[in-house]
PDB file of N, CA and C in Angstrom:
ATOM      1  N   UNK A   1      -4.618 -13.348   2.523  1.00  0.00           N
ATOM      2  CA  UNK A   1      -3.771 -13.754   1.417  1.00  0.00           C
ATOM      3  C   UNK A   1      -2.428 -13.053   1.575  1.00  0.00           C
ATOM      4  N   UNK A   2      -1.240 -13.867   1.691  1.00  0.00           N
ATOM      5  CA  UNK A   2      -0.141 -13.471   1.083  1.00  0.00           C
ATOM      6  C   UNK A   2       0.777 -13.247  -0.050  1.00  0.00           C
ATOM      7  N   UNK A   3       1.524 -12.539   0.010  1.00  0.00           N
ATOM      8  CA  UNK A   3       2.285 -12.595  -1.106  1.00  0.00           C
ATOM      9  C   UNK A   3       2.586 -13.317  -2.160  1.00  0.00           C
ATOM     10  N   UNK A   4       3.142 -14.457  -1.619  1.00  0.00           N
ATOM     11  CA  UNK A   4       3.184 -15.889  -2.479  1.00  0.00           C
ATOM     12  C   UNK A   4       1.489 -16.391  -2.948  1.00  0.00           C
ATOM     13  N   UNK A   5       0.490 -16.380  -1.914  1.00  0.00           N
ATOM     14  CA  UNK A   5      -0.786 -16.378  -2.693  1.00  0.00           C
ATOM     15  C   UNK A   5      -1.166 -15.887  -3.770  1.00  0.00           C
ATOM     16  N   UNK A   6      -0.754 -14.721  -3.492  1.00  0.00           N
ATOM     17  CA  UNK A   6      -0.756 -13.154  -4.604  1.00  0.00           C
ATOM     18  C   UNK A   6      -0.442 -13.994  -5.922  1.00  0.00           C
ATOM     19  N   UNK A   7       0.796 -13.928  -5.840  1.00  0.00           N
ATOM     20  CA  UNK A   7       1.754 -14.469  -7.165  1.00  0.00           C
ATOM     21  C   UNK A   7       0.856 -15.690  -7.504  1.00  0.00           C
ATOM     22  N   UNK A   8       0.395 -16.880  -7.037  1.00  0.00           N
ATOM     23  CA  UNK A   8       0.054 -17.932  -7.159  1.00  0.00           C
ATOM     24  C   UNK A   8      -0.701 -17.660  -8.002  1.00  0.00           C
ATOM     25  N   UNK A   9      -1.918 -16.756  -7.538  1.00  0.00           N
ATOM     26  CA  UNK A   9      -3.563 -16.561  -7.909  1.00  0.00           C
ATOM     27  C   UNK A   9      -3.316 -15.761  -9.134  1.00  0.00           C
ATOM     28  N   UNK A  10      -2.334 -14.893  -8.984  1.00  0.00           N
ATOM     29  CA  UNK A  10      -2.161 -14.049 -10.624  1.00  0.00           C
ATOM     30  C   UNK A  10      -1.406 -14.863 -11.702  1.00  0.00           C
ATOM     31  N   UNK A  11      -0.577 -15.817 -11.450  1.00  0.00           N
ATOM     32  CA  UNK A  11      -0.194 -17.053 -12.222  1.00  0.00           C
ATOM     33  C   UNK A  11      -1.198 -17.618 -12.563  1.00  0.00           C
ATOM     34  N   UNK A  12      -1.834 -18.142 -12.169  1.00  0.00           N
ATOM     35  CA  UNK A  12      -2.765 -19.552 -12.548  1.00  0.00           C
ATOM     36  C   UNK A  12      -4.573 -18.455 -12.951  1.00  0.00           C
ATOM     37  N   UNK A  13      -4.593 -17.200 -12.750  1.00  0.00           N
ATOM     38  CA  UNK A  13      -5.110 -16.049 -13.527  1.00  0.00           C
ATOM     39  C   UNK A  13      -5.372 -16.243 -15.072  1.00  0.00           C
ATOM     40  N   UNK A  14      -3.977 -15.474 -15.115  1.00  0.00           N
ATOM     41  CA  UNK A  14      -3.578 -15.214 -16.417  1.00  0.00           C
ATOM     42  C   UNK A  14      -2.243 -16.091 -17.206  1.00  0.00           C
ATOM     43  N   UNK A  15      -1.854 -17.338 -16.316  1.00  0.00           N
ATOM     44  CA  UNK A  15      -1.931 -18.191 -17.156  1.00  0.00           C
ATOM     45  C   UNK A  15      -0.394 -18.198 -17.880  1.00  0.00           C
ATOM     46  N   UNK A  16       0.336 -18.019 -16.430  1.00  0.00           N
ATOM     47  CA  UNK A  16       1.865 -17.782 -16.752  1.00  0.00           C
ATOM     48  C   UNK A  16       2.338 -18.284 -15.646  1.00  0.00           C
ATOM     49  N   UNK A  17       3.782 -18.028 -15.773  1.00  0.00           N
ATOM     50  CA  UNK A  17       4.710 -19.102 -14.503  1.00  0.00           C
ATOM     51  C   UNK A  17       4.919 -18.065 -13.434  1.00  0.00           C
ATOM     52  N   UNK A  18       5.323 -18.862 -11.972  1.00  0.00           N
ATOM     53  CA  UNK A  18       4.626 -18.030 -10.945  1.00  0.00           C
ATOM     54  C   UNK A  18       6.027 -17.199 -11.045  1.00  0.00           C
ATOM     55  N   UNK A  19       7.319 -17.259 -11.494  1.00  0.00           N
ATOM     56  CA  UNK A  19       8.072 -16.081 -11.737  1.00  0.00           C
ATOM     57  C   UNK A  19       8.084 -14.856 -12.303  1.00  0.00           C
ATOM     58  N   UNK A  20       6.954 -15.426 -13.544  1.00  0.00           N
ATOM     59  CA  UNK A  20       6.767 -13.862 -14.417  1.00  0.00           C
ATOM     60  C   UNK A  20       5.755 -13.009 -13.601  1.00  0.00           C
ATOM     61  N   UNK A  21       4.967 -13.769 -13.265  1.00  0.00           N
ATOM     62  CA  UNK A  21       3.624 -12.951 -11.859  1.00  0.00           C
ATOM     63  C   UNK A  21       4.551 -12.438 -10.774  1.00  0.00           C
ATOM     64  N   UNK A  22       5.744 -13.165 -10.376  1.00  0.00           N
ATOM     65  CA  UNK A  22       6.353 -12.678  -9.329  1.00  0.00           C
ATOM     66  C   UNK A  22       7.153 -11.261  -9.810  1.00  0.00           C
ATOM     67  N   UNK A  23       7.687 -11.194 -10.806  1.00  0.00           N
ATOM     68  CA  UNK A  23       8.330 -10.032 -11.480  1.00  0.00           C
ATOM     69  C   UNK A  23       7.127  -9.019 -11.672  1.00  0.00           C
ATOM     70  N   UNK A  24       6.046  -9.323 -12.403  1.00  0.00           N
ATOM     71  CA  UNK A  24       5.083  -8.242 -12.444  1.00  0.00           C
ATOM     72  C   UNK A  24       4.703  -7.521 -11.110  1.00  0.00           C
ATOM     73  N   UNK A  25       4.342  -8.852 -10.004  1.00  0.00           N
ATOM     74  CA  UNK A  25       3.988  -7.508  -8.150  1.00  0.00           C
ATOM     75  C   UNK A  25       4.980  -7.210  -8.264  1.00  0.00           C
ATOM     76  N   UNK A  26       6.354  -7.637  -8.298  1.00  0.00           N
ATOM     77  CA  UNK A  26       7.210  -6.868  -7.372  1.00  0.00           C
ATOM     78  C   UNK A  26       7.340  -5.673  -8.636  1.00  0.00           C
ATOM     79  N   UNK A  27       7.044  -5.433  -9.420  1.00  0.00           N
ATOM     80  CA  UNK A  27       7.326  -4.050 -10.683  1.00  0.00           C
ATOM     81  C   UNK A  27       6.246  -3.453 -10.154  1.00  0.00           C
ATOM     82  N   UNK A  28       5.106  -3.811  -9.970  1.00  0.00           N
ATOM     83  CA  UNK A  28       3.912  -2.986  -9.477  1.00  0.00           C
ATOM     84  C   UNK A  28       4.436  -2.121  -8.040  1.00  0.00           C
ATOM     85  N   UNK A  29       4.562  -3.119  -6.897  1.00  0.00           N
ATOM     86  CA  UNK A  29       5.097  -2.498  -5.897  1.00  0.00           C
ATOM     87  C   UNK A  29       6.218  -1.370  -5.749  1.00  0.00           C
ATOM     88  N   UNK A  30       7.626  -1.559  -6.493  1.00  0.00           N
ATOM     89  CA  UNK A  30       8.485  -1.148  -6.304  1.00  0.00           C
ATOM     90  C   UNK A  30       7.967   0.510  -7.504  1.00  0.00           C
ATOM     91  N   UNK A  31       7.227   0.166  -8.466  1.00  0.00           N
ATOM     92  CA  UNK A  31       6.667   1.720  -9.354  1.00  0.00           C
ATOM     93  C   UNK A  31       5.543   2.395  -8.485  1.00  0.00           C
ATOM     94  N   UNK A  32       4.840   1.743  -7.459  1.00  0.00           N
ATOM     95  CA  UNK A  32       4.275   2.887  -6.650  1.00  0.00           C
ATOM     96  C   UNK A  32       4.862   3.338  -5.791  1.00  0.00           C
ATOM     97  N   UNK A  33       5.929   2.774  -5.123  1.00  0.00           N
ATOM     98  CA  UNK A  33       6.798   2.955  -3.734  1.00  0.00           C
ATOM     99  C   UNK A  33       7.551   4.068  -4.556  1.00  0.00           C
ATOM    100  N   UNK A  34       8.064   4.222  -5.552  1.00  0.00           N
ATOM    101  CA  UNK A  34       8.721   5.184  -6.336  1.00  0.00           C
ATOM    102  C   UNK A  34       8.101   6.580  -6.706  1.00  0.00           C
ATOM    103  N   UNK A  35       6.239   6.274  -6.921  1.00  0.00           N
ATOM    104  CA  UNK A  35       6.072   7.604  -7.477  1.00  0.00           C
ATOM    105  C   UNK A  35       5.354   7.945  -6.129  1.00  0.00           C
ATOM    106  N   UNK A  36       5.065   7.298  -4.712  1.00  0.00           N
ATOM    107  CA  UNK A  36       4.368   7.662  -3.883  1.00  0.00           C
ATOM    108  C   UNK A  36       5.779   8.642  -3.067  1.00  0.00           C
ATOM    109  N   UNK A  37       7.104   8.012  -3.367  1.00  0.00           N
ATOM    110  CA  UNK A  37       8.213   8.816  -2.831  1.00  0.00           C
ATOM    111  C   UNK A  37       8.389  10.428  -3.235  1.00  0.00           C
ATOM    112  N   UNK A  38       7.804  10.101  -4.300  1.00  0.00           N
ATOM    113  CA  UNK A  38       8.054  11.625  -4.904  1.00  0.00           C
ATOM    114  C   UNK A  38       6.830  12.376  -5.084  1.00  0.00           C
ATOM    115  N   UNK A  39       5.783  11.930  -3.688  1.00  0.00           N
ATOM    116  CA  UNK A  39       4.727  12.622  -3.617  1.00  0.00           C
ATOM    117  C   UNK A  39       3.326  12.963  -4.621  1.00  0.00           C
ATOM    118  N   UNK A  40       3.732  11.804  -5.548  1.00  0.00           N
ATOM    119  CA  UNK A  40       2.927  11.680  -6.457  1.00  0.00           C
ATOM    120  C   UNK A  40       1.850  10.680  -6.260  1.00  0.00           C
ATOM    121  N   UNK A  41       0.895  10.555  -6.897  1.00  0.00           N
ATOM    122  CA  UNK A  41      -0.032   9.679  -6.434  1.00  0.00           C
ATOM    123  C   UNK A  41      -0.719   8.478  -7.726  1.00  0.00           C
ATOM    124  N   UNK A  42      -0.712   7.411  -7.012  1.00  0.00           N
ATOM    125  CA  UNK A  42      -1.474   6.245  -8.184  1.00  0.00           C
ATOM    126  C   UNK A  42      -2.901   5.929  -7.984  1.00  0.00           C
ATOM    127  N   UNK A  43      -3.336   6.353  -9.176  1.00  0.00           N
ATOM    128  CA  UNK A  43      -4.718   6.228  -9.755  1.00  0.00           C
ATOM    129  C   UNK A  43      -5.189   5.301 -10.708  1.00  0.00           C
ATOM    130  N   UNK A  44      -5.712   4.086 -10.034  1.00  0.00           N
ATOM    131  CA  UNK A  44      -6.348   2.878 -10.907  1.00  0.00           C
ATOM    132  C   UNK A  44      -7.856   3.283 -10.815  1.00  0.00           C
ATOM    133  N   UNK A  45      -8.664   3.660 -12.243  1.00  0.00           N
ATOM    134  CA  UNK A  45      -9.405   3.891 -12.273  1.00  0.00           C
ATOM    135  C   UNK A  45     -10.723   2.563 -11.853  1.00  0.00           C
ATOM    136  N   UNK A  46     -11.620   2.337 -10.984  1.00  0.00           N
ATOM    137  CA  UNK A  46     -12.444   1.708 -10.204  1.00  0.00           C
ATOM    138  C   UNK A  46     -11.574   1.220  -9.640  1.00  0.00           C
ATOM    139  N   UNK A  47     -10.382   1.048  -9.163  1.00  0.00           N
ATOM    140  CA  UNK A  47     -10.106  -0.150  -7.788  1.00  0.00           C
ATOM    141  C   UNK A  47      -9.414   1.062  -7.025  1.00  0.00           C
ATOM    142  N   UNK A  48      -8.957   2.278  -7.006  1.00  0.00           N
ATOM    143  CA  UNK A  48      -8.192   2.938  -6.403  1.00  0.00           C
ATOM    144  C   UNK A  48      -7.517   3.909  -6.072  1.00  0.00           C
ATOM    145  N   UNK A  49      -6.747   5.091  -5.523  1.00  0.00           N
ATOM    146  CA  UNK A  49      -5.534   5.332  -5.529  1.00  0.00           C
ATOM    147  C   UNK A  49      -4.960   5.257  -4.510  1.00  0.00           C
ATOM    148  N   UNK A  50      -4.110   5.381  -4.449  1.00  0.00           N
ATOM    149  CA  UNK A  50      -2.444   5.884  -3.719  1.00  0.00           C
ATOM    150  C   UNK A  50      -2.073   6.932  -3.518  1.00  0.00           C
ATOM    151  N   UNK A  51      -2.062   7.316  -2.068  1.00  0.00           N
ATOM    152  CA  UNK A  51      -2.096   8.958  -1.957  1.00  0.00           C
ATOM    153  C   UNK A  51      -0.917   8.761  -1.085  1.00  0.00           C
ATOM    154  N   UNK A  52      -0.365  10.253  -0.082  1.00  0.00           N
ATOM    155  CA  UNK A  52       0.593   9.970   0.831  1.00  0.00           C
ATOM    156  C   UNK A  52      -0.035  11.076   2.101  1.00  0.00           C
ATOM    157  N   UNK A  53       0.348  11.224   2.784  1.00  0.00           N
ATOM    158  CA  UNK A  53      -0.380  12.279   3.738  1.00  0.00           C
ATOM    159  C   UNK A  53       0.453  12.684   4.870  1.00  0.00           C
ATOM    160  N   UNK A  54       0.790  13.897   4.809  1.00  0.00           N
ATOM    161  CA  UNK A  54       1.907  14.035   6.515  1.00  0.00           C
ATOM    162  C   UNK A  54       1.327  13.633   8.015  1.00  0.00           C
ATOM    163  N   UNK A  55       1.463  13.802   8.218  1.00  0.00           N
ATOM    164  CA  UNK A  55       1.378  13.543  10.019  1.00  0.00           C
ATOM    165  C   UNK A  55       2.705  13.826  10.861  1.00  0.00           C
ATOM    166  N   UNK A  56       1.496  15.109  11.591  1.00  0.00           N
ATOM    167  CA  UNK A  56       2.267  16.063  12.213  1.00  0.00           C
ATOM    168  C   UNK A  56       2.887  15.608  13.601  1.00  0.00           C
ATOM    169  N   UNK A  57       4.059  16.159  13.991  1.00  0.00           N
ATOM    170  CA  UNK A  57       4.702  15.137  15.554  1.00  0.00           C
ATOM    171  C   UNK A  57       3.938  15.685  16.360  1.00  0.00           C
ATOM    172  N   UNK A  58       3.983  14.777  17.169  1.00  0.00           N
ATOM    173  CA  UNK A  58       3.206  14.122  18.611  1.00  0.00           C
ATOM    174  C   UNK A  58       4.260  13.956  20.168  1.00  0.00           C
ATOM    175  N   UNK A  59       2.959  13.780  20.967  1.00  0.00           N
ATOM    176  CA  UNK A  59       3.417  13.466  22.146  1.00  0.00           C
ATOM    177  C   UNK A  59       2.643  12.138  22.435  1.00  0.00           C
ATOM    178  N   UNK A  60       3.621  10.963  22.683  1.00  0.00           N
ATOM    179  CA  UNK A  60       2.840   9.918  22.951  1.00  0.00           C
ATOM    180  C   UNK A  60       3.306   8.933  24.473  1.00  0.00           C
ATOM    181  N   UNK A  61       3.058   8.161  25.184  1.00  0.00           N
ATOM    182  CA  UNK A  61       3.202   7.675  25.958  1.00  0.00           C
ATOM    183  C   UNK A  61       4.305   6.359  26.155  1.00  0.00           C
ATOM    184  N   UNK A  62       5.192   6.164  26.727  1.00  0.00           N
ATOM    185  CA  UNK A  62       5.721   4.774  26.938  1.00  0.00           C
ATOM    186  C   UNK A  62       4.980   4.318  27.771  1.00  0.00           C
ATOM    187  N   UNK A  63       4.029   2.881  27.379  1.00  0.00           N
ATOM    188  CA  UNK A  63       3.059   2.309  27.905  1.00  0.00           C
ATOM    189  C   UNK A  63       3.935   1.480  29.200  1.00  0.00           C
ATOM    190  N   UNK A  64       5.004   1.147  29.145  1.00  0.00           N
ATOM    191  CA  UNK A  64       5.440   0.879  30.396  1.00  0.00           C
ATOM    192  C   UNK A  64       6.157   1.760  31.389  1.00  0.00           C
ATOM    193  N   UNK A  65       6.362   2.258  31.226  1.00  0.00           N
ATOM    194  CA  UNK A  65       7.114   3.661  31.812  1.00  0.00           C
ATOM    195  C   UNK A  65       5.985   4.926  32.161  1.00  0.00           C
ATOM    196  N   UNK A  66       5.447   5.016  31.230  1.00  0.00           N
ATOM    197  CA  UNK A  66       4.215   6.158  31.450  1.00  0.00           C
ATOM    198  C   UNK A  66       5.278   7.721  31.017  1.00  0.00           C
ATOM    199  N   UNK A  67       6.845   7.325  30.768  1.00  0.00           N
ATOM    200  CA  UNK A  67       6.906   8.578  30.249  1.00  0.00           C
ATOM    201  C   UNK A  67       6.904   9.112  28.795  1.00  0.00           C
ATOM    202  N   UNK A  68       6.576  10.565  28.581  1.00  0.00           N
ATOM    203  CA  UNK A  68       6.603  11.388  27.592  1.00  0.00           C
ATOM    204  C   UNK A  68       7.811  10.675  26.469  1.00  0.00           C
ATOM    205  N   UNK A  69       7.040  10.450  25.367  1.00  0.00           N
ATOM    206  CA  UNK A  69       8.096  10.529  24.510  1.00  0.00           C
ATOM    207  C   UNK A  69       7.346  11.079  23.125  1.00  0.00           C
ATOM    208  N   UNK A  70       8.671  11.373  22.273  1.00  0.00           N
ATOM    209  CA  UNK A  70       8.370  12.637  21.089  1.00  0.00           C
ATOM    210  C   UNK A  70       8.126  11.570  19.732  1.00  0.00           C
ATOM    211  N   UNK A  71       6.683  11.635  19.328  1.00  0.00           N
ATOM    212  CA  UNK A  71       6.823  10.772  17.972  1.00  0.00           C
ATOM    213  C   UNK A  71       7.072  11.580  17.157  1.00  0.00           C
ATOM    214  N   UNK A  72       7.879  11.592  15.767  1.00  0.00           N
ATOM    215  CA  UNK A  72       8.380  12.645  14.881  1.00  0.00           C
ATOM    216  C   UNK A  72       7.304  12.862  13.869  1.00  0.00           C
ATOM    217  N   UNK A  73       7.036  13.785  13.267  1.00  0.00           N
ATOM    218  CA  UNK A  73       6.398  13.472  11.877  1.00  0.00           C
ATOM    219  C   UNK A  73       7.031  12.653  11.102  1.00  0.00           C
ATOM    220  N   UNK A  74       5.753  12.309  10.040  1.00  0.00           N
ATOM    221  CA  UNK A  74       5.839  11.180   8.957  1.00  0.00           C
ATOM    222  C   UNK A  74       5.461  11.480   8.065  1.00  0.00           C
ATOM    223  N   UNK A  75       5.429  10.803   7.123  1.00  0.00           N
ATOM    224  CA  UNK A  75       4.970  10.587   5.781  1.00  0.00           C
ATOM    225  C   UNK A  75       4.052   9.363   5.822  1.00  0.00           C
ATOM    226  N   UNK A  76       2.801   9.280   5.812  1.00  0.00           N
ATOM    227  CA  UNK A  76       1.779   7.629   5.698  1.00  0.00           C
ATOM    228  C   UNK A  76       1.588   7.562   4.590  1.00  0.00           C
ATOM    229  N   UNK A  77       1.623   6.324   3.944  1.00  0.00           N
ATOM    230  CA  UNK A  77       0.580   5.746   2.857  1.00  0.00           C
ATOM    231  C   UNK A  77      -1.009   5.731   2.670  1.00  0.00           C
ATOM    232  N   UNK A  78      -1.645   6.283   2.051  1.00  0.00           N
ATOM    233  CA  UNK A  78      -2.996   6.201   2.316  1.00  0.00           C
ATOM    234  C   UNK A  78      -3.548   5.117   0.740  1.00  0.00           C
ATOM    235  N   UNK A  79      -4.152   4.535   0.945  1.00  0.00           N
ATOM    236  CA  UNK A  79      -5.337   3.952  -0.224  1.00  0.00           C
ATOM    237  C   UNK A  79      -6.576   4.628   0.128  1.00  0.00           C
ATOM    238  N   UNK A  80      -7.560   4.858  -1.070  1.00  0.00           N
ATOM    239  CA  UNK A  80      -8.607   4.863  -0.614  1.00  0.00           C
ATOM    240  C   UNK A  80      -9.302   4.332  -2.205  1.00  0.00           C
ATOM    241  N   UNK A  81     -10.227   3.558  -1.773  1.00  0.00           N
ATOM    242  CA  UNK A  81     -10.764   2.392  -2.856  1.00  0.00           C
ATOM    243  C   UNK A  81     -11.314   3.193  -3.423  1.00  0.00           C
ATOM    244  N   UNK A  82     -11.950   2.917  -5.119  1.00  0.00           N
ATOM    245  CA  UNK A  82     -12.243   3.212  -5.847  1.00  0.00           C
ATOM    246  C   UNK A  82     -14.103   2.708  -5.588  1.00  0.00           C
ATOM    247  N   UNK A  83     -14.827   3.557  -6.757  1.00  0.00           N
ATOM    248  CA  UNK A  83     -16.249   3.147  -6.745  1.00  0.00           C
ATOM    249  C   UNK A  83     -16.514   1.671  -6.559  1.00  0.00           C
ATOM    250  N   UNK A  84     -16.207   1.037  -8.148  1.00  0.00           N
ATOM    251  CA  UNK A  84     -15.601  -0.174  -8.523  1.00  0.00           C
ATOM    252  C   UNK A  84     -15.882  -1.144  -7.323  1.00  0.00           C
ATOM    253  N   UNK A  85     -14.776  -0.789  -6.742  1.00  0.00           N
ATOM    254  CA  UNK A  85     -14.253  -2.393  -5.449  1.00  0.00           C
ATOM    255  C   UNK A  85     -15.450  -1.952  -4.287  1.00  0.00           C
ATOM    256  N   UNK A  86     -15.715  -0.907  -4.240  1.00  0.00           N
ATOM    257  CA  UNK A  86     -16.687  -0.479  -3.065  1.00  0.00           C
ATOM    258  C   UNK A  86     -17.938  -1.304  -3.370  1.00  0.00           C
ATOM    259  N   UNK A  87     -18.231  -1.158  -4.466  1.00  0.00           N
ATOM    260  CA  UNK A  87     -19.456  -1.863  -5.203  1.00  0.00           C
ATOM    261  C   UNK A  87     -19.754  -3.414  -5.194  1.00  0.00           C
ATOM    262  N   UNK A  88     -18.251  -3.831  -5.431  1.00  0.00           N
ATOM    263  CA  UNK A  88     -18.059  -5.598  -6.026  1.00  0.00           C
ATOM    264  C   UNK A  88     -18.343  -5.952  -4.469  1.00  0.00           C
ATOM    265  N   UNK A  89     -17.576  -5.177  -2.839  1.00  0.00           N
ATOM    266  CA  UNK A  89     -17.921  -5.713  -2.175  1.00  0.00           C
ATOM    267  C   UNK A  89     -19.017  -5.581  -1.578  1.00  0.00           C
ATOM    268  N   UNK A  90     -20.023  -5.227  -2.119  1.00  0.00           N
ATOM    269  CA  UNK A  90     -21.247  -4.915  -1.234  1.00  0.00           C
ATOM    270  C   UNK A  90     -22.366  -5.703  -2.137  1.00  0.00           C
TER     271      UNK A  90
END
């Protein structure tokens, strides 16, 4: 499913036009991208949270070249599902 699915399926959901569903993901998205920036984390109780996690630099390979190159540290996104969704899918 994509995006536009997304919006579609939460429109015809709950039963609103696929703009106001489109305003609600993109408010959802853009308020976790915001508090995951500031190292904070989102907690939907049974479906989830939103964590962030460093990752430390590396030495990794140019697969055509075979030489050394420096991956930097990061910042990743992590999810990790809630009881809830673990459950519904099993």
């Amino acid at each position: 499913m994509n995006k536009a699915q997304l919006i579609e399926a939460i429109a015809n959901e709950i039963n609103v036009t696929k703009a106001t569903a489109a305003a609600s993901v993109d408010a959802f998205i853009n308020t976790v991208t915001k508090v995951l920036k500031k190292k904070g984390d989102v907690r939907l109780v049974g479906f989830g949270t939103f964590t962030t996690a460093k990752r430390k630099a590396t030495t990794g390979r140019n697969p055509q070249t075979g030489a050394a190159i420096k991956i930097p540290a990061s910042v990743q996104p992590k999810f990790k599902p809630g009881k809830a969704l673990k459950d519904a899918l099993n």
